[in-house]
Protein backbone atom coordinates (compact mmCIF):
# COMPACT_ATOMS: atom_id res chain seq x y z
CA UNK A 1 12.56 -24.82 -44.28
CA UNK A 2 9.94 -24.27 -46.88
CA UNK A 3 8.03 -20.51 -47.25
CA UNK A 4 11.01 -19.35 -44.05
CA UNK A 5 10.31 -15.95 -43.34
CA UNK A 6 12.90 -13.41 -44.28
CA UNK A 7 11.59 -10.12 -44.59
CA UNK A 8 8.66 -8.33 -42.60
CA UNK A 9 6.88 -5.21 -44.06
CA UNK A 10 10.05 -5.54 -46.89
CA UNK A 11 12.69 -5.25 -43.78
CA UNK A 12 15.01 -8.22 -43.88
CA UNK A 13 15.35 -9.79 -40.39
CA UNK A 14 19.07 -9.09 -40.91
CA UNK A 15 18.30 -5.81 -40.26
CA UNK A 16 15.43 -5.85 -37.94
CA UNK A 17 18.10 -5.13 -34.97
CA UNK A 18 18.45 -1.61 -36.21
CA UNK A 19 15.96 1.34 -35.80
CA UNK A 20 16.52 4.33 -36.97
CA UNK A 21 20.53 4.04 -36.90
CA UNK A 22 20.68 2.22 -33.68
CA UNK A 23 22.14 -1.48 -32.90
CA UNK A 24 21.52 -3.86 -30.40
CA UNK A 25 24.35 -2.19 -28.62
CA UNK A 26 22.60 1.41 -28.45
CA UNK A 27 18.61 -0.16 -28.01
CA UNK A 28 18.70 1.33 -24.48
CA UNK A 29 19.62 5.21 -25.77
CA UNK A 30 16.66 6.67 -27.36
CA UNK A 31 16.30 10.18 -28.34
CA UNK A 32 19.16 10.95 -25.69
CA UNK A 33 17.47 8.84 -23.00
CA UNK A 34 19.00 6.01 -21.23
CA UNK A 35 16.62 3.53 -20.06
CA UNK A 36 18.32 1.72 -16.72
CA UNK A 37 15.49 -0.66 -16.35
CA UNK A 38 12.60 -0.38 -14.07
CA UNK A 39 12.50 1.54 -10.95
CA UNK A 40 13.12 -0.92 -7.40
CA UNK A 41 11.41 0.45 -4.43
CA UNK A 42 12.09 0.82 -1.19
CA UNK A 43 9.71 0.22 1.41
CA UNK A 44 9.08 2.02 5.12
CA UNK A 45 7.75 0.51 8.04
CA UNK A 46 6.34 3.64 10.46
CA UNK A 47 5.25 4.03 13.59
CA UNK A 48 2.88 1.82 15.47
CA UNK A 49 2.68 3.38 19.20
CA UNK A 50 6.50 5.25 20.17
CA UNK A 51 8.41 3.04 17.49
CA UNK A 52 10.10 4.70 14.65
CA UNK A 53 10.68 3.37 11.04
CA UNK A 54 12.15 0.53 9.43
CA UNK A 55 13.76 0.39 6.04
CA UNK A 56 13.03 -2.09 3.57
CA UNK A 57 15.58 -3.02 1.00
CA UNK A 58 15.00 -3.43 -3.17
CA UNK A 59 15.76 -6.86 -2.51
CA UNK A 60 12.89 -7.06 0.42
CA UNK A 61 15.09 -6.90 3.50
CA UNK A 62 13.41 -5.11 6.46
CA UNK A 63 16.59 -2.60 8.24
CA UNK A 64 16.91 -2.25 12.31
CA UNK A 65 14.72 0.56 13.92
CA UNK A 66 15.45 4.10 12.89
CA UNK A 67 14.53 6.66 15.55
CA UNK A 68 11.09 8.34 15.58
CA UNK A 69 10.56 11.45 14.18
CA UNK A 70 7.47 13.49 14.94
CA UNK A 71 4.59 12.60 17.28
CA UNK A 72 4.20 8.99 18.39
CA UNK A 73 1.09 7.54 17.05
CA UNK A 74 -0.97 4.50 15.86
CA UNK A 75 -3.68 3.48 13.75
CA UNK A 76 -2.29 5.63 10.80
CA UNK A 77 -2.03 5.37 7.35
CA UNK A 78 0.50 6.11 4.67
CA UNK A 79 0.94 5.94 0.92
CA UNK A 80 3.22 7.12 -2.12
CA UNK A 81 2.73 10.39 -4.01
CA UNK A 82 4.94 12.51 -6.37
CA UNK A 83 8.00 10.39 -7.78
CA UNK A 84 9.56 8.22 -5.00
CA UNK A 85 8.15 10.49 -1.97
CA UNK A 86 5.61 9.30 0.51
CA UNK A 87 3.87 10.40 3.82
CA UNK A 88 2.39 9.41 7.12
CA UNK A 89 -1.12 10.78 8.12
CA UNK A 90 -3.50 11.16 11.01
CA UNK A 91 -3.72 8.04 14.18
CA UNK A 92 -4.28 8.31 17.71
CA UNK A 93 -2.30 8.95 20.80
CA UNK A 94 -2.35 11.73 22.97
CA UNK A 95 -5.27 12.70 20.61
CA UNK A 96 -7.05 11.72 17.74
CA UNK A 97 -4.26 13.59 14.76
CA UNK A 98 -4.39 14.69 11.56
CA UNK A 99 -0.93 16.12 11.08
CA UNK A 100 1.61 13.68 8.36
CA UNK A 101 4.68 13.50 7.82
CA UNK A 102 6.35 13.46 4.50
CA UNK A 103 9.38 10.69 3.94
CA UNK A 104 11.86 11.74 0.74
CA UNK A 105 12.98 9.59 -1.72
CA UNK A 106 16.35 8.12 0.93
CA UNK A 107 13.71 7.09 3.27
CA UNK A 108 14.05 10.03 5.76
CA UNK A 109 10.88 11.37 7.50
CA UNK A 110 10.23 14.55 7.93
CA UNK A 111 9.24 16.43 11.05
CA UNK A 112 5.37 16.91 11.40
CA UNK A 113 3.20 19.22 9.39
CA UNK A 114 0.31 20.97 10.72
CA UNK A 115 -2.92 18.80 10.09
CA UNK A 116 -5.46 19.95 7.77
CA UNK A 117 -8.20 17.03 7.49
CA UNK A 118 -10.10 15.95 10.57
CA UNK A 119 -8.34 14.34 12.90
CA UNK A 120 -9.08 10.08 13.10
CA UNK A 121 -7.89 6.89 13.08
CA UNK A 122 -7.97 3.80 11.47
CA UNK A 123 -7.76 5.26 8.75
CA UNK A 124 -6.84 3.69 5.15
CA UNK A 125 -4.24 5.58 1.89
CA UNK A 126 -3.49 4.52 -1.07
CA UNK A 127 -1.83 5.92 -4.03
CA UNK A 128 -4.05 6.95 -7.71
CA UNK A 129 -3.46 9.19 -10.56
CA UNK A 130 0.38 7.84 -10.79
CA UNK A 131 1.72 10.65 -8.31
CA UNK A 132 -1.25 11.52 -5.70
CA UNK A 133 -2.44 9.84 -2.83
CA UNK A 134 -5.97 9.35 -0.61
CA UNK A 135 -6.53 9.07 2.95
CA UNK A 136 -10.10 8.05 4.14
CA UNK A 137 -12.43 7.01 6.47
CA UNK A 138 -11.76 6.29 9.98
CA UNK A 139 -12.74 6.70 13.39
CA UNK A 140 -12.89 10.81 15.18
CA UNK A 141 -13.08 9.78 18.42
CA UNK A 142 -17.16 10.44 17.92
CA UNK A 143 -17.58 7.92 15.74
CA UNK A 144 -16.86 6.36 12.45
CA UNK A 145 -16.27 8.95 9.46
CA UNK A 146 -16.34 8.47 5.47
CA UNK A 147 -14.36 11.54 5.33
CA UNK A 148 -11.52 11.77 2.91
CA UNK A 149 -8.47 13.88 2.20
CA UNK A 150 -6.77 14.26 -1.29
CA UNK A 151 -2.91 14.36 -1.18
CA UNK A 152 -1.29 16.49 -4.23
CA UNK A 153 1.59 15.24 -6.15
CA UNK A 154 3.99 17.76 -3.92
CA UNK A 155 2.88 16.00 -0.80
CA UNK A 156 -0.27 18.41 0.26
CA UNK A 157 -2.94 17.57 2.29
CA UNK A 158 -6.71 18.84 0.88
CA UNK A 159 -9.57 19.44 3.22
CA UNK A 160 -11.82 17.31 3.85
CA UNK A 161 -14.18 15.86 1.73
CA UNK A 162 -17.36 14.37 2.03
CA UNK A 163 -17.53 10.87 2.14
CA UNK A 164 -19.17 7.45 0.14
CA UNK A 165 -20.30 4.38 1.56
CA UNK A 166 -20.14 2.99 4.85
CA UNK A 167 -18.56 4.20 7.36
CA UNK A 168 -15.66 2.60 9.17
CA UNK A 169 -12.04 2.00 10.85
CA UNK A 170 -9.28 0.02 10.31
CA UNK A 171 -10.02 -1.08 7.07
CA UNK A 172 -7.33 -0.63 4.15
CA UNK A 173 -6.83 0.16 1.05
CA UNK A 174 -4.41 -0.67 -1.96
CA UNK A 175 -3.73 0.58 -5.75
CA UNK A 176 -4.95 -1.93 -8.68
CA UNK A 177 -4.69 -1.05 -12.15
CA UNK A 178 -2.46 1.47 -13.49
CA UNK A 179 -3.73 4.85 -11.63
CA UNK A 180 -6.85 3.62 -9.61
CA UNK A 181 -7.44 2.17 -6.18
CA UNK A 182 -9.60 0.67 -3.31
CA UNK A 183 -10.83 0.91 -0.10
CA UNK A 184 -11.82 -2.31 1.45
CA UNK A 185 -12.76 -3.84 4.33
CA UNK A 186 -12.98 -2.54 8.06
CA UNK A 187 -14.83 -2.31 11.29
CA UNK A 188 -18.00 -0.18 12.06
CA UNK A 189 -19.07 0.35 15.39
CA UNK A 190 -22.64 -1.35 15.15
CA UNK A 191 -23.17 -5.58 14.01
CA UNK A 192 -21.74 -6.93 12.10
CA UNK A 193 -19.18 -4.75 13.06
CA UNK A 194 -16.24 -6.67 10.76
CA UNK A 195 -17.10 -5.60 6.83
CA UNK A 196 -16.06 -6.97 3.57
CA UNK A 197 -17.29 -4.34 1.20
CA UNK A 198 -15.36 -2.60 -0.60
CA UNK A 199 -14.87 1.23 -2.67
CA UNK A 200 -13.28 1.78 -5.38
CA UNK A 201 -11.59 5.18 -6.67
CA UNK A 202 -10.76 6.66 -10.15
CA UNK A 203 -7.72 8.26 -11.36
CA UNK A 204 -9.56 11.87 -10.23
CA UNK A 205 -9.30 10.76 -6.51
CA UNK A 206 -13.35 10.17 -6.19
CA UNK A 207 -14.62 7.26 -3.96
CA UNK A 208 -17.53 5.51 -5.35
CA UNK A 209 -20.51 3.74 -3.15
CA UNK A 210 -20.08 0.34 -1.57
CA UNK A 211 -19.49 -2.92 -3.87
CA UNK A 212 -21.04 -5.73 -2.32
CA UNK A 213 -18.52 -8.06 0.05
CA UNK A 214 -16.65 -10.85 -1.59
CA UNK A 215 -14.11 -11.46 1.10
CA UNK A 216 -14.97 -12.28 4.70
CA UNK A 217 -15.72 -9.34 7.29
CA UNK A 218 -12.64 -8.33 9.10
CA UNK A 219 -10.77 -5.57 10.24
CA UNK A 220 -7.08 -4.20 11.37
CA UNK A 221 -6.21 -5.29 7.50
CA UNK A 222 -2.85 -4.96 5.91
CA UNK A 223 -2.80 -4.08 2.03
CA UNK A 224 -0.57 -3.62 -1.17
CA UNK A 225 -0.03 -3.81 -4.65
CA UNK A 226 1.66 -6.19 -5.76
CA UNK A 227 3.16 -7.87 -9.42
CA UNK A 228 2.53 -4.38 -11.86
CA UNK A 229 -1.12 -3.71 -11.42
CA UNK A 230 -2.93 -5.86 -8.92
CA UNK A 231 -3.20 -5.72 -5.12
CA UNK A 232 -3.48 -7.95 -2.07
CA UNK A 233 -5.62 -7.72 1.20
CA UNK A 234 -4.15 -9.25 3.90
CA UNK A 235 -5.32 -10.92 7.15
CA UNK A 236 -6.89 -9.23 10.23
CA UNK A 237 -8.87 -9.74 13.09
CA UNK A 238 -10.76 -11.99 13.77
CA UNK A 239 -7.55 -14.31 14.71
CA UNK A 240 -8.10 -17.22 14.23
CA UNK A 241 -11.18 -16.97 12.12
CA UNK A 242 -12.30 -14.99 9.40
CA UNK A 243 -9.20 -12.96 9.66
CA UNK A 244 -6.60 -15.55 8.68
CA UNK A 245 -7.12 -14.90 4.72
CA UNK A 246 -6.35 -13.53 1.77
CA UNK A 247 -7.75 -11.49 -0.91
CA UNK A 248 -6.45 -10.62 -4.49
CA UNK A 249 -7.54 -7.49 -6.12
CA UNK A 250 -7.59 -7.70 -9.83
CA UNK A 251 -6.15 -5.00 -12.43
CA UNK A 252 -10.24 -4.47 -12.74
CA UNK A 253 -10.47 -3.50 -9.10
CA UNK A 254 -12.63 -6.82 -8.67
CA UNK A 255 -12.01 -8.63 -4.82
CA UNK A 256 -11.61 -12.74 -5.10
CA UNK A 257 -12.47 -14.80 -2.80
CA UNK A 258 -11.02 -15.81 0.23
CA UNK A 259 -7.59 -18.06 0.35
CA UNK A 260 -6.48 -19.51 3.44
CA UNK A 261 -3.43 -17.32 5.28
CA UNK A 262 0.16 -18.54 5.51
CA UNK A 263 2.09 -18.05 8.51
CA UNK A 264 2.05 -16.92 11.94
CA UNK A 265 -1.84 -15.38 12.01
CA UNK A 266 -2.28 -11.96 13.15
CA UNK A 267 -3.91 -8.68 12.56
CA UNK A 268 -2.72 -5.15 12.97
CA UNK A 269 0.16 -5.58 10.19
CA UNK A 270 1.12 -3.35 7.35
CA UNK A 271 2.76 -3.61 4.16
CA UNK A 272 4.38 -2.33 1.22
CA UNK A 273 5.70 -2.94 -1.90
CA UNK A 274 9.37 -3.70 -2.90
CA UNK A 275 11.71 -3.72 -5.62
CA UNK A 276 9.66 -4.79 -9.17
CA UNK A 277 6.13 -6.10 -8.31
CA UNK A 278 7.08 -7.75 -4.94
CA UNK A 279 5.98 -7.21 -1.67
CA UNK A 280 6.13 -7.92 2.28
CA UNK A 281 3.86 -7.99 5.76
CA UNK A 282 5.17 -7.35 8.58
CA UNK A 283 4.69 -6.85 12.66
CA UNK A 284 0.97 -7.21 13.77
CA UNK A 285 -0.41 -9.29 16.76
CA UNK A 286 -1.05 -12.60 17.08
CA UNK A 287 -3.38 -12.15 19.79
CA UNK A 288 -1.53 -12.74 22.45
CA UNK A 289 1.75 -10.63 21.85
CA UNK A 290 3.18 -8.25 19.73
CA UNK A 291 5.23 -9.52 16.26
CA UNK A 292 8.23 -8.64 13.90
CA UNK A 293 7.84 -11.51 12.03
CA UNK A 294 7.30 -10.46 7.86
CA UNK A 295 6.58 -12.49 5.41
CA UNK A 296 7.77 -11.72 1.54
CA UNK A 297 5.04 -11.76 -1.13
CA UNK A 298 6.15 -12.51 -4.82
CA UNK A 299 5.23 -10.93 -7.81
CA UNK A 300 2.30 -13.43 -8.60
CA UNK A 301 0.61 -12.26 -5.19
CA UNK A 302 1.65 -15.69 -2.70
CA UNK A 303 2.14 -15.17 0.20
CA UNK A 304 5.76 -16.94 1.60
CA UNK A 305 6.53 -18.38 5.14
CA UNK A 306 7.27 -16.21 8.36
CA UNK A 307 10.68 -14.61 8.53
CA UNK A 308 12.34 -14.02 11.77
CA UNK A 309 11.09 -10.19 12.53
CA UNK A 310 14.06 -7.03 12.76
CA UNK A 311 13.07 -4.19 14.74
CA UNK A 312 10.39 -3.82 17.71
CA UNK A 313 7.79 -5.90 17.84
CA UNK A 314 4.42 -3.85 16.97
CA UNK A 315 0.71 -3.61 15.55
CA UNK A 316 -1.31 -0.98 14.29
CA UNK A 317 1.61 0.46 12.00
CA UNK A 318 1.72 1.76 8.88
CA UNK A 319 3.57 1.37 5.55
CA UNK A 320 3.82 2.43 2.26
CA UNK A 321 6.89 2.05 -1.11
CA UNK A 322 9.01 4.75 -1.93
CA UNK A 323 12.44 5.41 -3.72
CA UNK A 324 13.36 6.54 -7.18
């Protein structure tokens, strides 16, 4: 072939396989690293009235219950922090709680530690900053709260803090980007009552005002990243309405529009990523019953057909990745 390219920047491409005195063979060693290729998560199913947890697989395969441990609750949240560790926070029982409950990097949860931020719930966590997490908003049992509670990279609850924007429950929330996230979504206690606005938060943990609704008003919504840096908010009341929808989050933190559901409709689901950029909902209620059913969501954010459910049929659960 005429002008063929043989040499870059004077290297021949003969020799382009070595850098710095390693081959092909040796590419994954690297100043005495080994690089095993990217990390698979595991995913945890938690909660949801007396239930315990399920175990998701790398390979998206939700496990048979695991018994509770700690006080039985719903209408909590969870999220990731650290390196492969996550917690459970706040919900409603036998009171309105603010205690969590830290999971380690096998999956186990831990027994319950004393709460610190306001008890509530409904309320929404997500994961920023690469190793911290964020619980906010919710409902005290007085009314609906903007309140919100930074989570430190070794699993420690902050006081509360002040809260931004309206003021609701059972909204969710989801991480977009590399170390940001979003609140979105979510019920208030006067009309319109279901919301579609949305907050976003910085690497630094802060929640910014409201961003004007793209998606239709609903609440008891499930949400996730999903591929490497975009999320996913998924379904929720009203059934058979508003609620049976989608919404992608973009690695800008910008909400799309609506896009019709797929499935089995119902609200009061969680879900959590799995394995490299994938994802899965599961349990909820259809409105007439409680579900198991989950349904897997691939790495380009769509949404695949109901699987037959594992574990007790719930709603108002939480979720959240973890593993190393």
């Amino acid at each position: 072939m005429a002008n063929e390219i043989e040499k870059y920047n004077l290297l021949a491409l003969a020799d382009i396989a070595k850098i710095n005195g390693f081959t092909d063979d040796d590419i994954e060693k690297l100043n005495g690293f080994e690089y095993t290729g990217p990390t698979l998560l595991k995913g945890i199913f938690g909660y949801g009235g007396t239930s315990g947890t399920n175990l998701v697989t790398n390979a998206g395969v939700i496990g048979s219950d695991v018994s509770r441990v700690g006080t039985a609750r719903y209408a909590l949240a969870a999220a990731e922090y650290g390196t492969g560790t996550a917690l459970f926070g706040f919900g409603v029982g036998a009171d309105y709680f603010g205690m969590t409950n830290l999971v380690n990097t096998s999956g186990v949860v831990g027994s319950d530690v004393t709460a610190v931020g306001t008890g509530r719930y409904g309320v929404a966590a997500a994961n920023y900053g690469t190793d911290k997490a964020i619980f906010a908003y919710g409902d005290t049992g007085s009314g609906v709260t903007t309140i919100s509670n930074l989570v430190s990279n070794s699993g420690v609850v902050a006081s509360d803090v002040s809260g931004v924007g309206t003021a609701r429950h059972h909204l969710t929330a989801t991480e977009w980007g590399t170390d940001t996230a979003i609140f979105a979504l979510g019920y208030n206690n006067n009309s319109p009552y279901n919301h579609g606005m949305s907050n976003l938060v910085n690497n630094s943990g802060v929640v910014a005002s409201d961003v004007t609704a793209v998606a239709s008003g609903r609440s008891y919504v499930a949400g996730c990243r999903y591929g490497t840096d975009t999320g996913i908010l998924l379904a929720g009341q009203p059934v058979g309405g508003a609620g049976y929808n989608t919404n992608k989050v973009s690695n800008t933190g910008v909400v799309a529009s609506d896009v019709g559901g797929v499935g089995t409709d119902r609200y009061g689901m969680a879900a959590t990523e799995y394995g490299s950029g994938k994802a899965v909902q599961a349990y909820g209620h259809t409105g007439s019953a409680t579900s198991s059913i989950s349904n897997l969501i691939s790495d380009s954010g769509v949404v695949g057909a109901d699987v037959t459910g594992v574990g007790t049929a719930r709603s108002d659960l939480a979720a959240t990745s973890y593993g190393t």
